[in-house]
PDB file of N, CA and C in Angstrom:
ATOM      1  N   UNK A   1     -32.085-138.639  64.051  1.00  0.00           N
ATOM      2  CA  UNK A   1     -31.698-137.358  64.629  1.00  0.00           C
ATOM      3  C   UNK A   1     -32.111-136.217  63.702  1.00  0.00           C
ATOM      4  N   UNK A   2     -32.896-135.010  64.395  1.00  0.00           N
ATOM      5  CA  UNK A   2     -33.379-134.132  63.702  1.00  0.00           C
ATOM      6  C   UNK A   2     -31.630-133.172  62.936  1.00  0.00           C
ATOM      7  N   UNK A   3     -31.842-132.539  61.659  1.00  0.00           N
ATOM      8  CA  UNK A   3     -30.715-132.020  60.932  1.00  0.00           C
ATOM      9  C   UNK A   3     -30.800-130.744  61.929  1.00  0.00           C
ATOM     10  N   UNK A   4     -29.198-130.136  61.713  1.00  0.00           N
ATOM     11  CA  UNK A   4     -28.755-129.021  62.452  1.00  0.00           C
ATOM     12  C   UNK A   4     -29.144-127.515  61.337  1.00  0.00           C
ATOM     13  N   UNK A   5     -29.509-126.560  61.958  1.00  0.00           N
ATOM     14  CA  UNK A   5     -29.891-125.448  60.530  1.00  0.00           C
ATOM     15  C   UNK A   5     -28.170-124.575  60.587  1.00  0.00           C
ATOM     16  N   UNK A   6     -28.331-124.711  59.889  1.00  0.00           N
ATOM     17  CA  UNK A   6     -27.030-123.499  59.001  1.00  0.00           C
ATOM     18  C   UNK A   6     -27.720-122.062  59.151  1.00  0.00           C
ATOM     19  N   UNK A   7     -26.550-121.579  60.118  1.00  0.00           N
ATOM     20  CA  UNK A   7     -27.201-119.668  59.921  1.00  0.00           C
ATOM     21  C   UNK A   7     -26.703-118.872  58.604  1.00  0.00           C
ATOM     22  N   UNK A   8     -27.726-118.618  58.147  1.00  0.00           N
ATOM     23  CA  UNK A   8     -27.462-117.859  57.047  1.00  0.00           C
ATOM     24  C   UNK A   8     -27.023-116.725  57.239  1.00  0.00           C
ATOM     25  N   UNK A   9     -26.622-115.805  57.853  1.00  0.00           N
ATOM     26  CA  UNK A   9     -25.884-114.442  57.541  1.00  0.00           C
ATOM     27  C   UNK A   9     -24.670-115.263  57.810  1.00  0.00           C
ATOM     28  N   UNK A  10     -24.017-116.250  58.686  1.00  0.00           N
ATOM     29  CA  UNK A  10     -22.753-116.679  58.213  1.00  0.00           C
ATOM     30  C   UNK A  10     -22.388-117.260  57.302  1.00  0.00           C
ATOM     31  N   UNK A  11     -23.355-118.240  56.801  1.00  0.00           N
ATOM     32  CA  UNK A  11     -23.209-118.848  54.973  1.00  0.00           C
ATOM     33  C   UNK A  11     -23.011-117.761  54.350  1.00  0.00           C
ATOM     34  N   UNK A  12     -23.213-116.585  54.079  1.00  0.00           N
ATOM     35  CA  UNK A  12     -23.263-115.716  53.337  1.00  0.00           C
ATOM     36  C   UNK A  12     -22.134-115.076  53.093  1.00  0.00           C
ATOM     37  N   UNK A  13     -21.466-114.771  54.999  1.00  0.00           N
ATOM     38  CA  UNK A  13     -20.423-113.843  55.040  1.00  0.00           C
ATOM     39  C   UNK A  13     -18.710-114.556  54.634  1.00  0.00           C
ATOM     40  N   UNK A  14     -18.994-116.038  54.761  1.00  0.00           N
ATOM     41  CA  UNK A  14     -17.647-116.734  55.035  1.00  0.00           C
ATOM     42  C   UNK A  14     -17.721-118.202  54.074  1.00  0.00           C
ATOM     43  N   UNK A  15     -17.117-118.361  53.457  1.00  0.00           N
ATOM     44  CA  UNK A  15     -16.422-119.756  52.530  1.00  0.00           C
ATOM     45  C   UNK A  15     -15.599-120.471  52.846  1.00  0.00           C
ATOM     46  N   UNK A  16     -15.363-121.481  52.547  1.00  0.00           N
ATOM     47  CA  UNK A  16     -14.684-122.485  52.753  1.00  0.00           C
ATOM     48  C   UNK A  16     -13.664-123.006  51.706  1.00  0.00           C
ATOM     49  N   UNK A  17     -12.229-123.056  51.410  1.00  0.00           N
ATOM     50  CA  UNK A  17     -11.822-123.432  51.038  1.00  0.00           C
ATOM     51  C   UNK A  17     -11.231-124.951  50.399  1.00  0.00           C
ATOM     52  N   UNK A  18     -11.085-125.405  49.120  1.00  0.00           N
ATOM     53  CA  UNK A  18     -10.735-126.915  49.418  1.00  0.00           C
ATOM     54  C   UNK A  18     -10.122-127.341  50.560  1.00  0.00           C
ATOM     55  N   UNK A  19      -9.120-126.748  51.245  1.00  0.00           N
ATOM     56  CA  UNK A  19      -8.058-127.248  52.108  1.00  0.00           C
ATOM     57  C   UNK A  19      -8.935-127.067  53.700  1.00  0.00           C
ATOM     58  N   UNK A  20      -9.661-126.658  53.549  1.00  0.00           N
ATOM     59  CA  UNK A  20     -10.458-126.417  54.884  1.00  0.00           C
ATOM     60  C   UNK A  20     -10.539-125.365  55.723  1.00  0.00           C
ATOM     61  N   UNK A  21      -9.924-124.137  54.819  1.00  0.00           N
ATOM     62  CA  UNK A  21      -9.325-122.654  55.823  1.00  0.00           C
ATOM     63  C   UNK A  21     -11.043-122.132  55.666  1.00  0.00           C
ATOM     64  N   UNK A  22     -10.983-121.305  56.237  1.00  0.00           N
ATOM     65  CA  UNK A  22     -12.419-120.218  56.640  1.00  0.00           C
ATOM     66  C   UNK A  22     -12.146-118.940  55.867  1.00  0.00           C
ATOM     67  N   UNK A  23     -12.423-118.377  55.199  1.00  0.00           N
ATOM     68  CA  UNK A  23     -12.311-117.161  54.386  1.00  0.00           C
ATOM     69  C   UNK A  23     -13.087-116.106  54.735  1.00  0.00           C
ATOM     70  N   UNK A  24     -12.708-115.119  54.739  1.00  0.00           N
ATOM     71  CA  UNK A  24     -14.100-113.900  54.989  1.00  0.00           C
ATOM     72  C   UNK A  24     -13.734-112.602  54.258  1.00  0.00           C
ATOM     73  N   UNK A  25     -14.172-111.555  53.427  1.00  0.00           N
ATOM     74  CA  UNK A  25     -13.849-110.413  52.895  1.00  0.00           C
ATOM     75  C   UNK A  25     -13.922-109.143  54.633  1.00  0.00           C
ATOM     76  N   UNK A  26     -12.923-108.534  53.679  1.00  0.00           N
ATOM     77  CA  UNK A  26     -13.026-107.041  54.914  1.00  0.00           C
ATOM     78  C   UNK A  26     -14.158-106.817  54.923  1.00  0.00           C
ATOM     79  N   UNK A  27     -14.210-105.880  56.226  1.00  0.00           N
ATOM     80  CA  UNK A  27     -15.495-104.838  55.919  1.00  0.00           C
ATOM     81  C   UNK A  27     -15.256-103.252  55.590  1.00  0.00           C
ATOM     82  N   UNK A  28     -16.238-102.627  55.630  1.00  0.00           N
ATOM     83  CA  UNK A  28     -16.119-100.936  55.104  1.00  0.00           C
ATOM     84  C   UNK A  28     -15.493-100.913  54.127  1.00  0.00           C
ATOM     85  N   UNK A  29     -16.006-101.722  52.637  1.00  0.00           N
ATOM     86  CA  UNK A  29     -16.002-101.664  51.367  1.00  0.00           C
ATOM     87  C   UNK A  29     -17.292-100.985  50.823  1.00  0.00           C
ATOM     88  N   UNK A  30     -18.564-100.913  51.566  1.00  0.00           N
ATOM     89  CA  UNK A  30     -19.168-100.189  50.736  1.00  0.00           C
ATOM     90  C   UNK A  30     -19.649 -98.978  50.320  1.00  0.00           C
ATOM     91  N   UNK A  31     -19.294 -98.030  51.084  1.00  0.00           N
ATOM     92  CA  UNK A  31     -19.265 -96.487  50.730  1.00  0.00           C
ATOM     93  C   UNK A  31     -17.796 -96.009  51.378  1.00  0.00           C
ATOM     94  N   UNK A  32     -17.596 -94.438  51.285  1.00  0.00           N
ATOM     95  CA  UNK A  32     -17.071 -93.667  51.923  1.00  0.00           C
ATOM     96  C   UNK A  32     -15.338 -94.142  51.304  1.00  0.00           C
ATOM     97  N   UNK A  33     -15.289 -94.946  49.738  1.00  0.00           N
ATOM     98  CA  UNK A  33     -14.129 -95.431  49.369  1.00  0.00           C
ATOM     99  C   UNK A  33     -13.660 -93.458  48.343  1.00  0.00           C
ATOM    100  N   UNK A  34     -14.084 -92.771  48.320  1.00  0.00           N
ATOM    101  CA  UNK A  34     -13.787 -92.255  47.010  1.00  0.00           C
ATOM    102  C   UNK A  34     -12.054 -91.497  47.697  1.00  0.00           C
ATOM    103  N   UNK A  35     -12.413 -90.777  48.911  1.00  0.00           N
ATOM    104  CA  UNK A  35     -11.644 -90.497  49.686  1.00  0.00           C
ATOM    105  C   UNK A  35     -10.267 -91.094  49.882  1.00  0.00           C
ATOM    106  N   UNK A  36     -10.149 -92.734  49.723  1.00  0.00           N
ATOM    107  CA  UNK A  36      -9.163 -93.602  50.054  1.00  0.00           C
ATOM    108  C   UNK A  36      -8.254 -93.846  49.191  1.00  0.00           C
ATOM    109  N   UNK A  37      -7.242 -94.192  49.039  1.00  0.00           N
ATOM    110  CA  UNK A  37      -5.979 -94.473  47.754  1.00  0.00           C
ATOM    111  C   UNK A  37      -6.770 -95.664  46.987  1.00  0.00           C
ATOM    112  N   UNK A  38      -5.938 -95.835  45.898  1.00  0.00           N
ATOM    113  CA  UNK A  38      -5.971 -96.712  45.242  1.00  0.00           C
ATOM    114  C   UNK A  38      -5.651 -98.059  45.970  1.00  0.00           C
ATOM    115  N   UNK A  39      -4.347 -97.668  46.460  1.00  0.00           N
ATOM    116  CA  UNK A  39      -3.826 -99.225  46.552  1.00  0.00           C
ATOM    117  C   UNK A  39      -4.756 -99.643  48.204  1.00  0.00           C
ATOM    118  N   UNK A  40      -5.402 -98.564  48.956  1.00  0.00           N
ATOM    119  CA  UNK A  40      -6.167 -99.294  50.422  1.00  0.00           C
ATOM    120  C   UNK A  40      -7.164 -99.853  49.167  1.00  0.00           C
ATOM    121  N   UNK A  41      -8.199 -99.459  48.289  1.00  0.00           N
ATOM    122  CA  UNK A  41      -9.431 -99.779  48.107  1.00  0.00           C
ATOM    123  C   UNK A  41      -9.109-101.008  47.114  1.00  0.00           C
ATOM    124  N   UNK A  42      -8.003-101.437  46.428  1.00  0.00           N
ATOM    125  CA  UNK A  42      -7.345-102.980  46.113  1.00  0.00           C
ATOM    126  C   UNK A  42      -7.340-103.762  47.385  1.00  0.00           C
ATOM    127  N   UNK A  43      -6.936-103.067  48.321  1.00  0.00           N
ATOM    128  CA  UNK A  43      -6.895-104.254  49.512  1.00  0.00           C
ATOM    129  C   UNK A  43      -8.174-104.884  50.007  1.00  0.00           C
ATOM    130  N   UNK A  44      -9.179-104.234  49.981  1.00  0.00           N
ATOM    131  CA  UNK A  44     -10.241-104.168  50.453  1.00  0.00           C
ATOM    132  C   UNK A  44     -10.852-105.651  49.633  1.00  0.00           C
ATOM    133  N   UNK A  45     -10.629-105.821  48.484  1.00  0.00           N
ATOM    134  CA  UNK A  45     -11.187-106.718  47.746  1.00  0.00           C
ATOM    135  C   UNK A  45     -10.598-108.481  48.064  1.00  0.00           C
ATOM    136  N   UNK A  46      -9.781-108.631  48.613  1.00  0.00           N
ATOM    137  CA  UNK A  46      -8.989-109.387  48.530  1.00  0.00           C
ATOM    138  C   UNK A  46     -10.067-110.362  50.031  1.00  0.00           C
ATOM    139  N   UNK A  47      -9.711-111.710  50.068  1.00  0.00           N
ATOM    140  CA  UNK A  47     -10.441-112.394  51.120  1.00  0.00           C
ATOM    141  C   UNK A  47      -9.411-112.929  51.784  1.00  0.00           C
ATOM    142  N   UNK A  48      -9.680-112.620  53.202  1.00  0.00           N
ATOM    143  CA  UNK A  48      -8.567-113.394  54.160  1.00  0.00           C
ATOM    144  C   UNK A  48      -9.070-114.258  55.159  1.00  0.00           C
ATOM    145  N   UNK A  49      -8.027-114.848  55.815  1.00  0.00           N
ATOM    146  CA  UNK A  49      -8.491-115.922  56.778  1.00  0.00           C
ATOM    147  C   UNK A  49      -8.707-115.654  57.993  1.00  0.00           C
ATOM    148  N   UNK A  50     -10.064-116.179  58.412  1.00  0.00           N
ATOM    149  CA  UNK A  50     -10.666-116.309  59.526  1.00  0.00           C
ATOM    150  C   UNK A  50      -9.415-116.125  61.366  1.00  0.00           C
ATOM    151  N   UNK A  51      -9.627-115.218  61.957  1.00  0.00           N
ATOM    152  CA  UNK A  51      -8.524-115.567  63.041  1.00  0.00           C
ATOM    153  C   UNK A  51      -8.890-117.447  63.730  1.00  0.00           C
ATOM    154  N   UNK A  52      -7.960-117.583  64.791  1.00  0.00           N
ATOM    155  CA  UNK A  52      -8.174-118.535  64.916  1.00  0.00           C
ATOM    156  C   UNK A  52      -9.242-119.127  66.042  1.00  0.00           C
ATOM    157  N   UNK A  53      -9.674-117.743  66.547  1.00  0.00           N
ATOM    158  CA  UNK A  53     -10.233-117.624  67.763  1.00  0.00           C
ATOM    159  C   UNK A  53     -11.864-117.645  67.422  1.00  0.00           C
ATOM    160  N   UNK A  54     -11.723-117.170  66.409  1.00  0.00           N
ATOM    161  CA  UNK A  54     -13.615-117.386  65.582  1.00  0.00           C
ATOM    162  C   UNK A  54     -13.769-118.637  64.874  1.00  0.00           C
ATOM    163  N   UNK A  55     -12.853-119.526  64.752  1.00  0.00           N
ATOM    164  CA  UNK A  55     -13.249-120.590  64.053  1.00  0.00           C
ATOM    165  C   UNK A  55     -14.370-121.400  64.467  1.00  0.00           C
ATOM    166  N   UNK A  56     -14.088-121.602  66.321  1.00  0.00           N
ATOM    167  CA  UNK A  56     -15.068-122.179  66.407  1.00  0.00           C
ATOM    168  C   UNK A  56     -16.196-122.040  66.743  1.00  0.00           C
ATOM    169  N   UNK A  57     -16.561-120.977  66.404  1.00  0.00           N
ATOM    170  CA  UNK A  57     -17.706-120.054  66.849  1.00  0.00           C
ATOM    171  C   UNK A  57     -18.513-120.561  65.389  1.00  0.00           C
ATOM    172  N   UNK A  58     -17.384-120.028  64.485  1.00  0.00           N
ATOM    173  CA  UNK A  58     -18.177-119.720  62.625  1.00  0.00           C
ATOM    174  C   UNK A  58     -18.380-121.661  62.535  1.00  0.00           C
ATOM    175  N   UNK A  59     -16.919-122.890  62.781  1.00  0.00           N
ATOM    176  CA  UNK A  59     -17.273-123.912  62.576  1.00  0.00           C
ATOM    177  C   UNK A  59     -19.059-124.282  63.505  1.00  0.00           C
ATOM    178  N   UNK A  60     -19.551-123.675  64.353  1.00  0.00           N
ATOM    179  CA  UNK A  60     -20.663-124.289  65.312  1.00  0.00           C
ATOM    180  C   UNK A  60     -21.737-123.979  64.399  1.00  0.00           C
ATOM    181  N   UNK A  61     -21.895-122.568  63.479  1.00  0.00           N
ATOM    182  CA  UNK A  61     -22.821-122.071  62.915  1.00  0.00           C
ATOM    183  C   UNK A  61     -22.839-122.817  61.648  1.00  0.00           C
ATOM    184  N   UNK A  62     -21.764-123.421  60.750  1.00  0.00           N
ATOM    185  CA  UNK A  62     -21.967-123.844  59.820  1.00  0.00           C
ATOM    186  C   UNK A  62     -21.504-124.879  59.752  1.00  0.00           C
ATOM    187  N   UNK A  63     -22.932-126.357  60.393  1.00  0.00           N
ATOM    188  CA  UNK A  63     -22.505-127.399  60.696  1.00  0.00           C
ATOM    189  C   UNK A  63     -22.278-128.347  59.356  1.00  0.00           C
ATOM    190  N   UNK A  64     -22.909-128.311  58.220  1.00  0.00           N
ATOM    191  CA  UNK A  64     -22.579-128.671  57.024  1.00  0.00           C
ATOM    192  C   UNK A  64     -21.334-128.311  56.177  1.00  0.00           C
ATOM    193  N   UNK A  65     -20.850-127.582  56.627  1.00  0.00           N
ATOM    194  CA  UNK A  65     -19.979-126.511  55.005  1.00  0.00           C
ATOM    195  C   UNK A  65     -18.547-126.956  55.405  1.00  0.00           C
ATOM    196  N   UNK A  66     -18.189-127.275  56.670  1.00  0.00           N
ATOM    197  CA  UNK A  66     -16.795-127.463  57.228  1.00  0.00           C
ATOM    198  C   UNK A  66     -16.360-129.130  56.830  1.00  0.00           C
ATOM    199  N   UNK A  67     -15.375-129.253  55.884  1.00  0.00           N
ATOM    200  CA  UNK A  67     -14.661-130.951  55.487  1.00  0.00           C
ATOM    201  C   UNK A  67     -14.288-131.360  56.590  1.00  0.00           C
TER     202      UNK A  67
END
């Protein structure tokens, strides 16, 4: 059986945790922060989990990376 390709702008955008969760950083971190508090542009950095409704969209695209 021919191998499945992995899309790369989702390899890029999303990780995988040991436990198997989907991770992804916010977006509109990269300009237009100077304006914003301190504590929004801390939030911004932080990576959260995938809803549950894209999983299997992001699991179809990244047929290798998912335990």
């Amino acid at each position: 059986m021919p191998k499945i390709k992995t899309h790369k702008g989702v390899q890029s955008r999303f990780h995988i945790t040991g436990s198997g969760k989907i991770m992804r950083t916010k977006g509109g971190k990269s300009h237009l922060r100077r304006r914003k508090a301190k504590r929004a542009k801390r939030l911004y950095d932080e990576t959260i989990p995938v809803s549950s409704s894209d999983k299997v969209r992001i699991k179809r695209l990244l047929p290798y990376g998912i335990r």
